[in-house]
C-alpha atoms as a PDB file:
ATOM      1  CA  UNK A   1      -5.201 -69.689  44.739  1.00  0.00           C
ATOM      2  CA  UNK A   2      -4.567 -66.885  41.627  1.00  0.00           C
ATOM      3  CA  UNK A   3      -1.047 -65.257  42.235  1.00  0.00           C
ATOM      4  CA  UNK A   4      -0.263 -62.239  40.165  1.00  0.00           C
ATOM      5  CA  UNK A   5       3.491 -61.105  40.382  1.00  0.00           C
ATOM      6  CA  UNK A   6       4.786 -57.780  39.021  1.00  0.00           C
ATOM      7  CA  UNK A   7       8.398 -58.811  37.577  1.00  0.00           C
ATOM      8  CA  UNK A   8       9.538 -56.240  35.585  1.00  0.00           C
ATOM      9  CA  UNK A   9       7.090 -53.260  34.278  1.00  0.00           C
ATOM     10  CA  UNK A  10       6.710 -54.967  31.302  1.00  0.00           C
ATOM     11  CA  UNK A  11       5.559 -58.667  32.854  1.00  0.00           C
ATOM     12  CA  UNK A  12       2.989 -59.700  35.833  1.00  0.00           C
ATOM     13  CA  UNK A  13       3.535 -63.514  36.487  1.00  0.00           C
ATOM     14  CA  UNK A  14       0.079 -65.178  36.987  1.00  0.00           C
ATOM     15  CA  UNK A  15       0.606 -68.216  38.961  1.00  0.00           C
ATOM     16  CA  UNK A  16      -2.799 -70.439  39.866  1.00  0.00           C
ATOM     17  CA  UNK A  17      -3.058 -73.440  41.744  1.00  0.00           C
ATOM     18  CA  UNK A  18      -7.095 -75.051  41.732  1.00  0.00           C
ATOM     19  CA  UNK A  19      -7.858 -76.192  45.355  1.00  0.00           C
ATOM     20  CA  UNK A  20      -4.762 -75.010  46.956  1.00  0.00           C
ATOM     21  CA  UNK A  21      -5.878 -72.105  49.753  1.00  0.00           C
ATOM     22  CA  UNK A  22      -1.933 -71.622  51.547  1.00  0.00           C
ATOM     23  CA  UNK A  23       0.376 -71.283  48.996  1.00  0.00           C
ATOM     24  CA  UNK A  24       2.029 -71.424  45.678  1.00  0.00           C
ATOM     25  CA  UNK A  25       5.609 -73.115  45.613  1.00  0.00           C
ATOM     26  CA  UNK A  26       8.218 -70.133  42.802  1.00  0.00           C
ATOM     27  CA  UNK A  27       8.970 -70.660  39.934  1.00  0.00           C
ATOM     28  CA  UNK A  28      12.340 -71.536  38.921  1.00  0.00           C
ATOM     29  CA  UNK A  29      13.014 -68.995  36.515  1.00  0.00           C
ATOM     30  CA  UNK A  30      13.541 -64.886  38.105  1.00  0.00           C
ATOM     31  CA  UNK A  31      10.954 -66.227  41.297  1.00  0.00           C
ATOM     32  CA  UNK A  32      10.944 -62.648  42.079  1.00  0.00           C
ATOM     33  CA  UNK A  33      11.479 -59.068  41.336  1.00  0.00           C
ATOM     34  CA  UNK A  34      15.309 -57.671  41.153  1.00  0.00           C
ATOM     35  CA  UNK A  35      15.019 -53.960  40.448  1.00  0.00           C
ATOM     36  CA  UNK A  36      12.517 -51.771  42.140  1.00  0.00           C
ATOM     37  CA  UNK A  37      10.160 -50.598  40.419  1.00  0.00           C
ATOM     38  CA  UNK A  38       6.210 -48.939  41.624  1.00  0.00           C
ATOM     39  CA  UNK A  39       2.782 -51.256  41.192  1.00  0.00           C
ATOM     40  CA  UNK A  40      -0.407 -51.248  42.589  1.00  0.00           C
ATOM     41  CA  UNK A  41      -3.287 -53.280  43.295  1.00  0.00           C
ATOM     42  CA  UNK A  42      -6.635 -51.964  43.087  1.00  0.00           C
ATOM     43  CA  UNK A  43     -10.594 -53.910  43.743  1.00  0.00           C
ATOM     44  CA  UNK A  44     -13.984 -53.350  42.835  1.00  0.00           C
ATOM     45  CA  UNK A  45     -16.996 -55.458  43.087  1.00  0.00           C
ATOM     46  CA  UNK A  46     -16.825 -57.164  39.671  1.00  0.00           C
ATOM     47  CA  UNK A  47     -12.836 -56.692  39.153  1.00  0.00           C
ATOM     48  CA  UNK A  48      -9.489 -56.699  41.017  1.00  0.00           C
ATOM     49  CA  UNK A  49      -6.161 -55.064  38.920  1.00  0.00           C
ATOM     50  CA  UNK A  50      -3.267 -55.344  39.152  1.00  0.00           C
ATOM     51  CA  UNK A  51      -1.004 -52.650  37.164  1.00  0.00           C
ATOM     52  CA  UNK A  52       3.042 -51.198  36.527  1.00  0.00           C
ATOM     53  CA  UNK A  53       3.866 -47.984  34.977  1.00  0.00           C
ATOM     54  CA  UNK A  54       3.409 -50.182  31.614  1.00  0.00           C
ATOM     55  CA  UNK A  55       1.072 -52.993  31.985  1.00  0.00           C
ATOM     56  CA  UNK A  56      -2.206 -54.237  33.923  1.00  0.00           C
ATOM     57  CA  UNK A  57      -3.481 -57.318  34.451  1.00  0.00           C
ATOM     58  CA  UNK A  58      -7.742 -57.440  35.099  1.00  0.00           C
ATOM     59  CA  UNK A  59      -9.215 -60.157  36.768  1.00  0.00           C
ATOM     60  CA  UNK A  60     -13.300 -60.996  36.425  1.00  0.00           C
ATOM     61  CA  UNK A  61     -14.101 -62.475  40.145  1.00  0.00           C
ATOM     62  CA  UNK A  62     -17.102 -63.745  38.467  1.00  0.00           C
ATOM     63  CA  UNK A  63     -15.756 -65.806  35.462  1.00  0.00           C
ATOM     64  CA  UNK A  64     -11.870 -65.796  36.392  1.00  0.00           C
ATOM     65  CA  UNK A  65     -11.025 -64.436  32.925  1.00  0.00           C
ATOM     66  CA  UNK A  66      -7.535 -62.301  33.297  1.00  0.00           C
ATOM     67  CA  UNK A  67      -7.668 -59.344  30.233  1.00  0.00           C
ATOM     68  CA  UNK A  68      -3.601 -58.361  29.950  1.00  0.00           C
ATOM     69  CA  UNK A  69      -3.344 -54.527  28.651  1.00  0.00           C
ATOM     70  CA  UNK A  70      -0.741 -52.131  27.820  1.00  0.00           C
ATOM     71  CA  UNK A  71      -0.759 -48.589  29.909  1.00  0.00           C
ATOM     72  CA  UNK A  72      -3.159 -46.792  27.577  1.00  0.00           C
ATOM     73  CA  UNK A  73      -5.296 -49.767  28.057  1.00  0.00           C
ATOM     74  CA  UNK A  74      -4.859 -51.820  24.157  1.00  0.00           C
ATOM     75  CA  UNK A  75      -5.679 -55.527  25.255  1.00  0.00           C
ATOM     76  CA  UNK A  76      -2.384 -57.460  24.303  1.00  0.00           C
ATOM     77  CA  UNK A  77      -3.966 -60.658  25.437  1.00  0.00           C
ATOM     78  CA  UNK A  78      -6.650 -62.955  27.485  1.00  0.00           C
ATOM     79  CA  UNK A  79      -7.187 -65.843  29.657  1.00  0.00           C
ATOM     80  CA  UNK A  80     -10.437 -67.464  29.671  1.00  0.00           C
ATOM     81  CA  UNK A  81     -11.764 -68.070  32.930  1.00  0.00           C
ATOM     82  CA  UNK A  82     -11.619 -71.850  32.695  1.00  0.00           C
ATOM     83  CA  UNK A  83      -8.135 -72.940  34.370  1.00  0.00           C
ATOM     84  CA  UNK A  84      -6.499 -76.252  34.317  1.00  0.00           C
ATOM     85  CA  UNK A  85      -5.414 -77.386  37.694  1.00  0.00           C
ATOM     86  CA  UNK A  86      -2.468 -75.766  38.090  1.00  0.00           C
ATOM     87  CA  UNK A  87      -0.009 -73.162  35.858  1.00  0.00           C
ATOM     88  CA  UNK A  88       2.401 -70.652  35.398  1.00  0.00           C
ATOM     89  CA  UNK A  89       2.530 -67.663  32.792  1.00  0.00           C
ATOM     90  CA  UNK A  90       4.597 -64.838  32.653  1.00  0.00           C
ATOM     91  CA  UNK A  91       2.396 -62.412  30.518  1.00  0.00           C
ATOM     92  CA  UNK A  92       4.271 -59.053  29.095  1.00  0.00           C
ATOM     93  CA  UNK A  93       4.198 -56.573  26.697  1.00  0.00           C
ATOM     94  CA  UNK A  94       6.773 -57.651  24.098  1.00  0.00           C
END
């Protein structure tokens, strides 16, 4: 299971569990959102995105690779598609 979490507009928590297909136990550190804020979630064939008013994160369905971008779309980071077993990562413009 691949979890992404808008937190703040700034940070979408990417949680991933390999051969888990219920769910993903929280984290222990803000397991949730506390002010409102607006996101959206959008899919194509090749891509599924998940974006705030300042930051989207872009998943490959083919390779798993997660591309983490600003609003006017500079990359700030990358996760190869190759995942360990399990993680956590709270990914954010800074």
């Amino acid at each position: 299971i691949l979890r992404l979490t808008p937190i703040t507009p700034e940070v979408i928590r990417v949680s991933f569990v390999k051969g888990v297909t219920t769910e993903i136990k929280d984290t222990y550190w803000k397991p949730e959102a506390t002010d409102v804020f607006s996101w959206s979630a959008r899919e194509s064939k090749t891509a599924l995105k998940v974006s705030t008013e300042k930051a989207s994160a872009v998943i490959d369905k083919k390779t798993g690779a997660i591309q983490f971008e600003t609003a006017d779309g500079t990359v700030k980071g990358t996760l190869r598609g190759t995942a360990p077993d399990y993680g956590s990562a709270d990914l954010g413009i800074f």
